[in-house]
N, C-alpha and C. Protein backbone atom coordinates (compact mmCIF):
# COMPACT_ATOMS: atom_id res chain seq x y z
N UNK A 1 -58.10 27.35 -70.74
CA UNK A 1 -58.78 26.72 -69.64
C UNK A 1 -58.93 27.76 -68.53
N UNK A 2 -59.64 27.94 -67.96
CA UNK A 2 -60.43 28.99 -66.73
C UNK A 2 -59.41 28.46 -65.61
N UNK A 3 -58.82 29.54 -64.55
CA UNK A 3 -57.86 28.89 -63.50
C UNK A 3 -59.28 28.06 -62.82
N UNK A 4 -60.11 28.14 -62.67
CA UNK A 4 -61.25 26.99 -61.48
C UNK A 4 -60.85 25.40 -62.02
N UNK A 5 -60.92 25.81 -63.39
CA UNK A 5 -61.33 24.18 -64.03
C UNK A 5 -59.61 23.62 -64.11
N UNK A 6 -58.54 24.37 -64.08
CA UNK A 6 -57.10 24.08 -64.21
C UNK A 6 -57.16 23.50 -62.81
N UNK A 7 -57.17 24.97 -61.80
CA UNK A 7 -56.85 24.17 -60.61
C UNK A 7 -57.46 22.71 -59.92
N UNK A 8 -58.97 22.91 -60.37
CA UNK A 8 -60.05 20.85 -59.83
C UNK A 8 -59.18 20.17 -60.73
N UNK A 9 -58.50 20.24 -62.46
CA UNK A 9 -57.59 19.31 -62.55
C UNK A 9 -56.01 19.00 -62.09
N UNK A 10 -55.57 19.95 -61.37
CA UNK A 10 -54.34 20.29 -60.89
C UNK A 10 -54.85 18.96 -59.35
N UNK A 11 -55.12 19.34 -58.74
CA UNK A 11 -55.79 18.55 -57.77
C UNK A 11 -56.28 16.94 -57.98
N UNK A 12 -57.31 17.01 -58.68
CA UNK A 12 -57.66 15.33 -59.08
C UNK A 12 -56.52 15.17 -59.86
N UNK A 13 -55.46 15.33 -60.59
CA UNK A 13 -54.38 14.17 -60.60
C UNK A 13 -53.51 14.33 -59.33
N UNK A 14 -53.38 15.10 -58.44
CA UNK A 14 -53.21 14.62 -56.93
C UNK A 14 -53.36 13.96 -56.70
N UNK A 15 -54.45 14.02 -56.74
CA UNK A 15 -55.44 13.00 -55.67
C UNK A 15 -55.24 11.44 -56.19
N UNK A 16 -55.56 11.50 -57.71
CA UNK A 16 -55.38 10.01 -58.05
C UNK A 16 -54.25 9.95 -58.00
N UNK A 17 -52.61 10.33 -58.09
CA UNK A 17 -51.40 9.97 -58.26
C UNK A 17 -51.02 9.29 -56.92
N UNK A 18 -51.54 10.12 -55.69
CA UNK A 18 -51.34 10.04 -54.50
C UNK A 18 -52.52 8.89 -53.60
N UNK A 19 -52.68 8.53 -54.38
CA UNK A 19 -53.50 7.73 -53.23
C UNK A 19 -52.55 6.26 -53.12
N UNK A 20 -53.19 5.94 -51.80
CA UNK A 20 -52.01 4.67 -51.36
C UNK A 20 -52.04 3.45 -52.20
N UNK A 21 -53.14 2.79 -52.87
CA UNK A 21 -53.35 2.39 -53.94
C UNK A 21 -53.00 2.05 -55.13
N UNK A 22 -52.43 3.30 -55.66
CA UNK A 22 -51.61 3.60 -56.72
C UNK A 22 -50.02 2.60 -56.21
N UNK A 23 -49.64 1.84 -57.37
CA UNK A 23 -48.50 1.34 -57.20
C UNK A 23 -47.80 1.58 -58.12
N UNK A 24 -46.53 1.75 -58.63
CA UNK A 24 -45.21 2.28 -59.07
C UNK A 24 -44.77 0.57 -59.58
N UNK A 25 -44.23 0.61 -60.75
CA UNK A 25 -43.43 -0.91 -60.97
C UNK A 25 -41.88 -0.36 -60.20
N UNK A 26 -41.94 -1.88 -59.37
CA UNK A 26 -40.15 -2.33 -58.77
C UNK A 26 -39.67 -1.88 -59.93
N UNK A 27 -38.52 -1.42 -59.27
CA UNK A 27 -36.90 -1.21 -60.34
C UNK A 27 -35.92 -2.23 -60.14
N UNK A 28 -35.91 -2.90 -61.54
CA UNK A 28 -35.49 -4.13 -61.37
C UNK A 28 -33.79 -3.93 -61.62
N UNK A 29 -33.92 -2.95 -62.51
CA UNK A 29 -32.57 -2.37 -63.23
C UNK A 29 -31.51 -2.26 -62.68
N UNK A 30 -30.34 -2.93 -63.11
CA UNK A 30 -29.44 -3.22 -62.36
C UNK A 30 -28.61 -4.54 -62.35
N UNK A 31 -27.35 -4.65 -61.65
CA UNK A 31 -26.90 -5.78 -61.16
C UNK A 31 -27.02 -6.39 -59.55
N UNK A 32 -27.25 -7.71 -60.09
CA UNK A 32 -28.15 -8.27 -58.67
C UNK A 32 -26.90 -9.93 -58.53
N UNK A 33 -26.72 -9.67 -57.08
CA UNK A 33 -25.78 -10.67 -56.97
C UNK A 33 -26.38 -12.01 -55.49
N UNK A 34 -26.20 -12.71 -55.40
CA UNK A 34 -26.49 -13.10 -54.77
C UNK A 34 -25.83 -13.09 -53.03
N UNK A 35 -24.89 -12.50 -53.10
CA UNK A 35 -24.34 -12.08 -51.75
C UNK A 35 -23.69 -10.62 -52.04
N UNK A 36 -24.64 -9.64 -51.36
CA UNK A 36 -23.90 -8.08 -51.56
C UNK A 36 -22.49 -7.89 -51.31
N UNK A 37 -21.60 -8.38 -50.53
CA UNK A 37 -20.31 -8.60 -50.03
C UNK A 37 -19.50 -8.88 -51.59
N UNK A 38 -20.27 -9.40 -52.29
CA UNK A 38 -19.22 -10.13 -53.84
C UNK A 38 -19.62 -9.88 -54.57
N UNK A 39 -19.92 -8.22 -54.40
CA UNK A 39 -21.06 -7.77 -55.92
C UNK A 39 -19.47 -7.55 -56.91
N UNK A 40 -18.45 -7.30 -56.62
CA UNK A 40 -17.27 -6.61 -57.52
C UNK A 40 -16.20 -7.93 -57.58
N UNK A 41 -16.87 -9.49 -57.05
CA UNK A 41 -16.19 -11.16 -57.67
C UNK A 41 -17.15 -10.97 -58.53
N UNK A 42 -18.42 -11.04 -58.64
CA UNK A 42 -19.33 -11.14 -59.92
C UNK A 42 -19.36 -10.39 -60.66
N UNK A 43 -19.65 -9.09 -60.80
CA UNK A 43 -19.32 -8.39 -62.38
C UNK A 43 -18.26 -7.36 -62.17
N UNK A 44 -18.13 -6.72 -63.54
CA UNK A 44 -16.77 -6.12 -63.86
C UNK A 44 -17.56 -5.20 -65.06
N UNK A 45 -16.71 -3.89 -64.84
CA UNK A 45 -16.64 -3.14 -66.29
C UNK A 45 -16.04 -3.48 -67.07
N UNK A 46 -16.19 -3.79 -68.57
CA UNK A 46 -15.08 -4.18 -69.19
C UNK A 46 -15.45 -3.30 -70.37
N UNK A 47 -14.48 -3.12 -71.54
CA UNK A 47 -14.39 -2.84 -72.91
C UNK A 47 -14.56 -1.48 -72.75
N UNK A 48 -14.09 -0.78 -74.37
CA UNK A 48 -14.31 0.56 -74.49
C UNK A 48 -15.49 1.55 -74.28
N UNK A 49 -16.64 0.85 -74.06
CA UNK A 49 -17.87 0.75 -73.36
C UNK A 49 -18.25 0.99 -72.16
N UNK A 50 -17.30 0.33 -71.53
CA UNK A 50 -17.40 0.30 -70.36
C UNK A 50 -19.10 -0.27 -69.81
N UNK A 51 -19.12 -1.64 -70.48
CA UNK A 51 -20.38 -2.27 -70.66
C UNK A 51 -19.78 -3.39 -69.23
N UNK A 52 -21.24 -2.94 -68.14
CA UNK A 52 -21.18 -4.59 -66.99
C UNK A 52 -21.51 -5.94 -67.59
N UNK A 53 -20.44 -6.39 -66.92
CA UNK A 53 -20.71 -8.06 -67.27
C UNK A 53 -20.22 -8.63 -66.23
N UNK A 54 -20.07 -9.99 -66.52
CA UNK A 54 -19.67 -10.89 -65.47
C UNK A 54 -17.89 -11.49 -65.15
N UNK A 55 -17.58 -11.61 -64.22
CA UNK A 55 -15.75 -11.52 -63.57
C UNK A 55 -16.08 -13.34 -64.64
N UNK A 56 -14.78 -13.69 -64.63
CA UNK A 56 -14.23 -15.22 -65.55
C UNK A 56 -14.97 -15.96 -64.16
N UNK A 57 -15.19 -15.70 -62.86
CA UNK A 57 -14.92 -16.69 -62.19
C UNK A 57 -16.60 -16.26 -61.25
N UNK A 58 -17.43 -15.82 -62.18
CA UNK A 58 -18.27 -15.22 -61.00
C UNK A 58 -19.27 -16.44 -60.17
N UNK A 59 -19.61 -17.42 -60.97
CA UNK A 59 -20.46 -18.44 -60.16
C UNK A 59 -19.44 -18.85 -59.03
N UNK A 60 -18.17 -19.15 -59.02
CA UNK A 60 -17.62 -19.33 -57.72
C UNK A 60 -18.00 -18.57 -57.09
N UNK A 61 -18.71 -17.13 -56.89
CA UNK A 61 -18.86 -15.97 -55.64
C UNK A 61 -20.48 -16.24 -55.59
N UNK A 62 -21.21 -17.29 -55.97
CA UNK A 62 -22.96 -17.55 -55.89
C UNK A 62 -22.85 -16.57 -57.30
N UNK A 63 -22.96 -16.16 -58.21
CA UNK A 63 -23.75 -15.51 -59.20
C UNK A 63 -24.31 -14.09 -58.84
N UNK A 64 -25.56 -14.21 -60.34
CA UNK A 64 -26.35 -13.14 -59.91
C UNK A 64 -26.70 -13.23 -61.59
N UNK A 65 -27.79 -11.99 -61.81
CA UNK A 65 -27.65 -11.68 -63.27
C UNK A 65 -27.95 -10.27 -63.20
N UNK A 66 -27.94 -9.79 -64.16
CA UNK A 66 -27.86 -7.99 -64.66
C UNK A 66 -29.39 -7.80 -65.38
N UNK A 67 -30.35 -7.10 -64.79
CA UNK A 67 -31.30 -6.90 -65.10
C UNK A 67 -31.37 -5.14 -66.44
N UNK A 68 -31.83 -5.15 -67.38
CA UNK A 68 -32.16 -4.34 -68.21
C UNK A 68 -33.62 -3.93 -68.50
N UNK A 69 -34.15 -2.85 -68.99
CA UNK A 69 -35.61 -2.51 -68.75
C UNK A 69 -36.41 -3.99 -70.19
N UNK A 70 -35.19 -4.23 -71.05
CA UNK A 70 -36.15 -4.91 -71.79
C UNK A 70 -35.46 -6.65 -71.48
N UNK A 71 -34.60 -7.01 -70.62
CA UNK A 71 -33.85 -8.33 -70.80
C UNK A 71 -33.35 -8.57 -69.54
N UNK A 72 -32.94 -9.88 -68.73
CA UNK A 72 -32.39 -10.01 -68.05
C UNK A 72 -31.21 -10.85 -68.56
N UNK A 73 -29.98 -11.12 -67.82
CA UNK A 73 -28.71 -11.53 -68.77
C UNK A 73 -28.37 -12.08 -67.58
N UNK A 74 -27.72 -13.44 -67.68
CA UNK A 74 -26.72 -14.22 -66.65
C UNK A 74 -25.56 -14.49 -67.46
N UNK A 75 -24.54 -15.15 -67.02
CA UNK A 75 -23.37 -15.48 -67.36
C UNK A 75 -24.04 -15.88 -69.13
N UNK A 76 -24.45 -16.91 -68.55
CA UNK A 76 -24.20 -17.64 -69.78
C UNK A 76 -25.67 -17.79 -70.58
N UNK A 77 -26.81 -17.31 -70.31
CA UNK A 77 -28.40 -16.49 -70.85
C UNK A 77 -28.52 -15.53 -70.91
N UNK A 78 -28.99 -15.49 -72.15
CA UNK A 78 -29.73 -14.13 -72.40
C UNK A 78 -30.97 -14.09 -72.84
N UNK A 79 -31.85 -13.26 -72.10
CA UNK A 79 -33.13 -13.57 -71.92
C UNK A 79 -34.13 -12.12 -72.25
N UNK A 80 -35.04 -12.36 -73.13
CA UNK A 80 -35.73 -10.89 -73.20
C UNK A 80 -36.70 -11.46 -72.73
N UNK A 81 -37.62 -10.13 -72.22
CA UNK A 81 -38.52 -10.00 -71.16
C UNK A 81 -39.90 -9.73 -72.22
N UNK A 82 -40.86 -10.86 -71.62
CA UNK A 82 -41.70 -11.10 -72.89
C UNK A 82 -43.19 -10.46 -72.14
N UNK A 83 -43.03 -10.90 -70.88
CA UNK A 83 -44.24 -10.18 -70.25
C UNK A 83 -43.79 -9.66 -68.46
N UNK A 84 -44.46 -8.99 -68.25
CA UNK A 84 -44.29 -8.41 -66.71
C UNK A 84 -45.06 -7.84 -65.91
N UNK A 85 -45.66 -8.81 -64.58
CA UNK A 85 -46.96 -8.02 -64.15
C UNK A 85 -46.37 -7.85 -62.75
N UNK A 86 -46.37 -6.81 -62.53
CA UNK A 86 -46.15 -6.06 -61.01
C UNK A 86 -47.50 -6.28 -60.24
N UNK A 87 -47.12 -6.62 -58.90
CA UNK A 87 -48.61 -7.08 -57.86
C UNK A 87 -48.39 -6.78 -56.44
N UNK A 88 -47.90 -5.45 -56.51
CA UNK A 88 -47.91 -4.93 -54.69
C UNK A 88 -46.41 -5.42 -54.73
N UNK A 89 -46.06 -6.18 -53.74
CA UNK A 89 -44.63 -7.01 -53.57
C UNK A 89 -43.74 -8.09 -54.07
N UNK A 90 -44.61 -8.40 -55.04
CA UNK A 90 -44.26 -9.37 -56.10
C UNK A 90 -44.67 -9.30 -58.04
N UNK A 91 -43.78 -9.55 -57.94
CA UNK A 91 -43.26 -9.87 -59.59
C UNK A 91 -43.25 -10.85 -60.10
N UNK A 92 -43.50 -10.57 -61.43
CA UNK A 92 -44.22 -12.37 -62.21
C UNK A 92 -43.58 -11.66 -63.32
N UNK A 93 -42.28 -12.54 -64.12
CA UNK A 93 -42.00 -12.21 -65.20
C UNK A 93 -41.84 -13.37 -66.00
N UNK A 94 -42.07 -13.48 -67.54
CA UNK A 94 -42.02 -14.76 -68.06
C UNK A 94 -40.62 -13.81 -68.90
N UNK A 95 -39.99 -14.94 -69.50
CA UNK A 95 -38.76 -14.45 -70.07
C UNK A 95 -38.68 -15.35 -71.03
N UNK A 96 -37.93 -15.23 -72.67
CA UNK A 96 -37.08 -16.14 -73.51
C UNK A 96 -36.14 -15.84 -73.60
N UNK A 97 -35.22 -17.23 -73.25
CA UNK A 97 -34.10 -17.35 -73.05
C UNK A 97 -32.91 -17.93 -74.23
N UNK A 98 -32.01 -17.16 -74.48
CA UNK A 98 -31.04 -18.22 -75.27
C UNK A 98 -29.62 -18.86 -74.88
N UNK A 99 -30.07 -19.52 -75.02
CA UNK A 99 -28.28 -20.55 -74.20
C UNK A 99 -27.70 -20.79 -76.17
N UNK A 100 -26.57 -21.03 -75.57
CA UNK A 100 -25.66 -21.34 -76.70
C UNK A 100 -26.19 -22.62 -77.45
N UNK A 101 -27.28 -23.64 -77.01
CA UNK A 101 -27.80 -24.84 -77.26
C UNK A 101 -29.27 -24.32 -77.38
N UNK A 102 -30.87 -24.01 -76.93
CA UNK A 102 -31.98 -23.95 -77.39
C UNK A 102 -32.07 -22.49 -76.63
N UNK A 103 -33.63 -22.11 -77.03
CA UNK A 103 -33.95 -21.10 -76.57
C UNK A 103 -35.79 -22.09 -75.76
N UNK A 104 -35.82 -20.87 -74.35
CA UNK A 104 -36.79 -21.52 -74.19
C UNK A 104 -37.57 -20.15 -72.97
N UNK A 105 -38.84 -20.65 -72.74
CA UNK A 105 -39.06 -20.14 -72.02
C UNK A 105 -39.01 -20.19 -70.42
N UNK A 106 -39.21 -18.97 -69.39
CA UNK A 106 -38.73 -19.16 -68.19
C UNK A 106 -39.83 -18.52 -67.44
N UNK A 107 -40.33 -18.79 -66.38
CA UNK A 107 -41.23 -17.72 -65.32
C UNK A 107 -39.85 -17.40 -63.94
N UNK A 108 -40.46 -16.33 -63.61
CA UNK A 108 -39.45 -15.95 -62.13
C UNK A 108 -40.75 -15.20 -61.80
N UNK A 109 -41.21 -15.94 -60.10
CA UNK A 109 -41.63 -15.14 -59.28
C UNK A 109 -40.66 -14.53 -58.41
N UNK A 110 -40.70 -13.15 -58.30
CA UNK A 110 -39.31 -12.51 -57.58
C UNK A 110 -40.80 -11.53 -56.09
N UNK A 111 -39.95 -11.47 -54.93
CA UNK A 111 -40.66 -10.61 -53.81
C UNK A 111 -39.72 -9.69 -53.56
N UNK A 112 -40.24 -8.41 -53.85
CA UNK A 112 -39.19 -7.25 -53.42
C UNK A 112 -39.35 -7.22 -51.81
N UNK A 113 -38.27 -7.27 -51.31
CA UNK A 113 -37.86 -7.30 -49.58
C UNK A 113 -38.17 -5.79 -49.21
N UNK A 114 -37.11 -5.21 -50.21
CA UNK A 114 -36.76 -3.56 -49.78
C UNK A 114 -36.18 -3.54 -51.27
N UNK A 115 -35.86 -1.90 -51.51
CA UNK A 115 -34.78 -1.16 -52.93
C UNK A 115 -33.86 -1.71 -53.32
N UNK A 116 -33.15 -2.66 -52.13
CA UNK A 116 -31.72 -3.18 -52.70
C UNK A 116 -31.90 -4.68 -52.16
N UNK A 117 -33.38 -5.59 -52.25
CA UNK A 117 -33.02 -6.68 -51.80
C UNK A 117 -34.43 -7.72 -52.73
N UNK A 118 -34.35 -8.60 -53.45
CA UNK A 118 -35.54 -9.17 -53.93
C UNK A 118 -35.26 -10.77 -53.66
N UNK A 119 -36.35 -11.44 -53.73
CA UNK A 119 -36.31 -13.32 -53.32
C UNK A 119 -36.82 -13.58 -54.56
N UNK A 120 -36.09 -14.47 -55.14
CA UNK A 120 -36.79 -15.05 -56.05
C UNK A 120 -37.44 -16.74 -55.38
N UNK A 121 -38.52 -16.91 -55.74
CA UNK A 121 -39.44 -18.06 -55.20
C UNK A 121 -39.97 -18.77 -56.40
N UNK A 122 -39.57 -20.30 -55.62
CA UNK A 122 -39.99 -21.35 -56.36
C UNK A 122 -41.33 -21.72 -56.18
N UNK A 123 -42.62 -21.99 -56.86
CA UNK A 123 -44.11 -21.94 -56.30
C UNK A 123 -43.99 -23.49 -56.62
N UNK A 124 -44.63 -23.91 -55.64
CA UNK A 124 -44.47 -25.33 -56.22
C UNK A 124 -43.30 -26.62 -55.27
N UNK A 125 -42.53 -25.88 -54.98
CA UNK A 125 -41.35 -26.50 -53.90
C UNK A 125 -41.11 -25.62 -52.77
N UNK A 126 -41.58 -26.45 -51.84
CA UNK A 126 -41.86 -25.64 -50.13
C UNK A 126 -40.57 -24.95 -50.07
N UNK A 127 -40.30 -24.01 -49.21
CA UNK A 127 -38.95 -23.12 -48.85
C UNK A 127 -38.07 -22.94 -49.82
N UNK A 128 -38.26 -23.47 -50.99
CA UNK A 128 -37.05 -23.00 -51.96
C UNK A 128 -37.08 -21.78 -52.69
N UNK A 129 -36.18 -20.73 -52.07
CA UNK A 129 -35.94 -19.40 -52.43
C UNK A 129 -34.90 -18.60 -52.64
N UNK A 130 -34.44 -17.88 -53.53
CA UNK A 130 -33.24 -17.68 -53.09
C UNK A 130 -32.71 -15.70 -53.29
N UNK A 131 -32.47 -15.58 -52.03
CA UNK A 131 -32.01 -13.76 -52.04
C UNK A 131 -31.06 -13.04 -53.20
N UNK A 132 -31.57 -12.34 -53.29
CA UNK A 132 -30.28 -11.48 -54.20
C UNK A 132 -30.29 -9.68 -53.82
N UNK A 133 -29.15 -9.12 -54.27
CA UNK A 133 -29.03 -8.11 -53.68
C UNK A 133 -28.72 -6.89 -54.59
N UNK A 134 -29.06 -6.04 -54.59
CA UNK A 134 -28.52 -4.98 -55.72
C UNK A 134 -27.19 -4.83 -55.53
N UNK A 135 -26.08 -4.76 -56.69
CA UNK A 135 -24.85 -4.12 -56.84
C UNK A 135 -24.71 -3.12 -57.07
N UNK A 136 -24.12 -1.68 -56.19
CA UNK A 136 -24.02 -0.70 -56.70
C UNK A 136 -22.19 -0.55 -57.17
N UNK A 137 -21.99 -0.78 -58.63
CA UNK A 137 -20.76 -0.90 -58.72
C UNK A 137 -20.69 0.30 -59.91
């Protein structure tokens, strides 16, 4: 390739990477608790693994669940992530879920606040929302 024609493509993916436009998917990844103060009542390292999960007693501290790039996991669901559309400040994920009794499906509209803070919102029931917070444990 000729440096002229390297460098106009060195540049136009600049240009397109960088424009304000361009949006990045939220990083969902992680443990998310519902009060940052009780991120270490809700999960725990456990096993030779040293795999996160959840404390015996974590819904007494409000919860939370542990997000993975392909699943989200609560105490007692486990849920793979079937579709996911990122939209500026909000997130639309549909999920299947398995409880120890059926498997089913789930939507979560979630609003990223900031890096370490998302709402998940009920559409459909005025003000019902509820915060969660990243755990850095």
């Amino acid at each position: 390739m000729k440096p002229v024609r390297k460098l106009r493509a060195i540049v136009a993916t600049g240009v397109i990477f960088g424009l304000p436009g361009y949006a990045q998917a939220f990083d969902l990844t992680g443990a998310w608790a519902t009060s940052a103060e009780q991120c270490r009542k809700v999960f725990a390292h456990k096993g030779r693994a040293n795999q996160l999960t959840f404390t015996n007693f974590s819904g007494v501290y409000g919860g939370g669940f542990i997000a993975e790039p392909d699943r989200l996991r609560s105490k007692f669901e486990n849920c793979k992530i079937k579709s996911r559309k990122d939209d500026g400040q909000t997130i639309n994920i549909i999920v299947g879920c398995a409880s120890g009794i059926m498997v089913s499906n789930v939507q979560f509209f979630l609003k990223a606040v900031d890096d370490d803070t998302i709402t998940r919102q009920f559409p459909g029931i005025e003000g019902m929302e509820v915060n969660y917070h990243r755990c850095k444990i």
